[in-house]
Protein backbone atom coordinates (compact mmCIF):
# COMPACT_ATOMS: atom_id res chain seq x y z
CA UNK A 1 -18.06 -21.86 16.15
CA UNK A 2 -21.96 -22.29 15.51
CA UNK A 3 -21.55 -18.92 13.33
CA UNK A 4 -18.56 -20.43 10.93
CA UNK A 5 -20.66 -23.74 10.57
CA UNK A 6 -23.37 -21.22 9.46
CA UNK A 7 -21.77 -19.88 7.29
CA UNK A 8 -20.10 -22.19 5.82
CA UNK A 9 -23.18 -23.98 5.06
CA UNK A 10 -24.95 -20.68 4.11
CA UNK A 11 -21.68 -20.56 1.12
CA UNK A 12 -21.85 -24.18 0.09
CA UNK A 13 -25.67 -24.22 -0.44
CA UNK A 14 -25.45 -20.48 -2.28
CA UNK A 15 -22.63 -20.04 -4.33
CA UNK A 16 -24.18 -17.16 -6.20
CA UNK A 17 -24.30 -14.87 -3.07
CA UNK A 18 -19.73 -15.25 -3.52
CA UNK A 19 -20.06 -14.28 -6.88
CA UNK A 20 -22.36 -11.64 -6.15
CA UNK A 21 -20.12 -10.00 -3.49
CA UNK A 22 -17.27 -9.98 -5.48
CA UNK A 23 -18.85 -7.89 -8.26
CA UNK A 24 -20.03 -5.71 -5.36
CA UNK A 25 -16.36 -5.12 -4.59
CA UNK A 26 -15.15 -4.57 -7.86
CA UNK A 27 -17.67 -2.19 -8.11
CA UNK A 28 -16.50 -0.26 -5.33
CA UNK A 29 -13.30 -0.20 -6.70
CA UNK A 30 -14.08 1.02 -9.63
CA UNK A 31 -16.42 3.92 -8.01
CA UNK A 32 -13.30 4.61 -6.28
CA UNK A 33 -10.72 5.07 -9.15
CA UNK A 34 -14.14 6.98 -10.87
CA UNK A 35 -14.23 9.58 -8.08
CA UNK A 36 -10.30 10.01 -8.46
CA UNK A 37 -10.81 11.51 -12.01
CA UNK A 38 -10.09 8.27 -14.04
CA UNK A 39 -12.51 7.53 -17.47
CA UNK A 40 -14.67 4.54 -17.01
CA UNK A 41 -12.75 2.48 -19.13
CA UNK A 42 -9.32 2.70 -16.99
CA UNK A 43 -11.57 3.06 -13.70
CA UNK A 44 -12.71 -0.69 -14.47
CA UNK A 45 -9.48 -1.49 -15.98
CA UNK A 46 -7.68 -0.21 -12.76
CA UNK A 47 -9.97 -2.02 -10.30
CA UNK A 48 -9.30 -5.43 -12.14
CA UNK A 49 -5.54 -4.74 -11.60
CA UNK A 50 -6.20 -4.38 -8.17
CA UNK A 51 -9.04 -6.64 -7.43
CA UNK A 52 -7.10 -9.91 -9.03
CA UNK A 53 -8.41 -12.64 -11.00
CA UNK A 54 -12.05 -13.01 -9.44
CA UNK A 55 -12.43 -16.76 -10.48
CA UNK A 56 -9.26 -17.56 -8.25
CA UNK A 57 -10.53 -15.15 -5.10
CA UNK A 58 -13.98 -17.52 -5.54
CA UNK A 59 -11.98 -20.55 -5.80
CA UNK A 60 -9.74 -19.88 -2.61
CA UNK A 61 -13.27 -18.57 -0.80
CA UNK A 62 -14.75 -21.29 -1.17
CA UNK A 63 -11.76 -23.74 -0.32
CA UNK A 64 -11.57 -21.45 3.06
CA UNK A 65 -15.35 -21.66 3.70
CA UNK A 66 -15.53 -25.63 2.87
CA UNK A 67 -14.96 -28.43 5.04
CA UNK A 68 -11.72 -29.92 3.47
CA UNK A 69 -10.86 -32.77 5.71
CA UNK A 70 -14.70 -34.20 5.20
CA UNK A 71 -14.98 -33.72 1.44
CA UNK A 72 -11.30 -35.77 0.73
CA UNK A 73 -12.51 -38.27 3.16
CA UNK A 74 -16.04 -39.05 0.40
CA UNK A 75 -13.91 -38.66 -2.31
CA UNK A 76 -11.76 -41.32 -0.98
CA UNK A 77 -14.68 -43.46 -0.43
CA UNK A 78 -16.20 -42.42 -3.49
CA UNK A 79 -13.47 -43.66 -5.27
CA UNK A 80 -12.26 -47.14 -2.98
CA UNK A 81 -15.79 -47.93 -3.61
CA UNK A 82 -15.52 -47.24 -7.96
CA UNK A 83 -12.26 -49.05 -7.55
CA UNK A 84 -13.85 -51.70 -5.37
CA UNK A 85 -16.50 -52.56 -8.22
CA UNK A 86 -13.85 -52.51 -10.86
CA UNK A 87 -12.04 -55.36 -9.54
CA UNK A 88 -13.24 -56.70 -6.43
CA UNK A 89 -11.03 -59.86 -6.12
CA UNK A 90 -7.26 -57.51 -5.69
CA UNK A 91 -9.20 -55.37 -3.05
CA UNK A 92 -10.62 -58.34 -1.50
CA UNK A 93 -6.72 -59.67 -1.46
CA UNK A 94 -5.05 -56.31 -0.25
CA UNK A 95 -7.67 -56.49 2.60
CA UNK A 96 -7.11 -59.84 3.45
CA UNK A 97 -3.31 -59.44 3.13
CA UNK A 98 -3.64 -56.12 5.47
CA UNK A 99 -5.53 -58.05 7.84
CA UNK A 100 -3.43 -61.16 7.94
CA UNK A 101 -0.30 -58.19 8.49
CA UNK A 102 -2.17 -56.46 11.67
CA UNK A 103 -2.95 -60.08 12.90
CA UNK A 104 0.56 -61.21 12.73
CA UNK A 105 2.30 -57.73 14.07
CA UNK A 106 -0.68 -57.94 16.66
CA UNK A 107 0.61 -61.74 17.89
CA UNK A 108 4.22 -61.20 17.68
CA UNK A 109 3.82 -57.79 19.83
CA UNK A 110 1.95 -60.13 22.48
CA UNK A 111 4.31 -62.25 22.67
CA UNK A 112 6.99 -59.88 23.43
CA UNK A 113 4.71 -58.69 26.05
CA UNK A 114 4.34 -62.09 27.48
CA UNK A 115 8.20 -62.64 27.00
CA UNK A 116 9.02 -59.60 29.37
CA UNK A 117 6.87 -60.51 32.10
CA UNK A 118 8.39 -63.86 31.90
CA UNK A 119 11.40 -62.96 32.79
């Protein structure tokens, strides 16, 4: 587990070294379809077939290697907070209306309680 964490860290702070892999790849494949007789042209053409778009490989890399649950969770904040200095006085209601709800559900839900062990 220590290893992934590594690693994942290792890919977030050094984004180049994906980038850098996949050309190292491609250029394997290409070698490859070289040393089968094909003219450089086709050989790189080929391995591009193959290989698939590189931008969307990198893309789902990186969503793989990131830490997906933690980085929605700022972005939420991120933006409740932007939203928050927009227009304070509706958040400051919805809160206070949310918390008014929980109170209410929390009081009637007592009382049942109290209801059943009075009987």
């Amino acid at each position: 587990m220590l290893r992934r964490f590594k690693l994942r860290v290792r890919r977030l702070l050094h984004p180049k070294d994906l980038d850098d892999e996949l050309q190292v790849h491609l250029d394997q494949l290409t070698d490859a379809f070289l040393s089968d007789g094909l003219t450089p042209e086709d050989a790189k053409r080929s391995a591009r077939a193959r290989f698939g778009n590189p931008t969307s490989i990198a893309e789902q890399s990186r969503e793989a290697f990131s830490f997906g649950a933690l980085e929605d969770l700022f972005r939420d904040v991120r933006f409740a907070l932007r939203s928050w200095r927009r227009t304070p006085v509706t958040i400051l209601a919805a809160t206070g209306s949310a918390v008014r709800r929980c109170g209410r559900d929390s009081q009637y839900r007592a009382g049942e309680r109290g209801s059943e062990s009075n009987a």
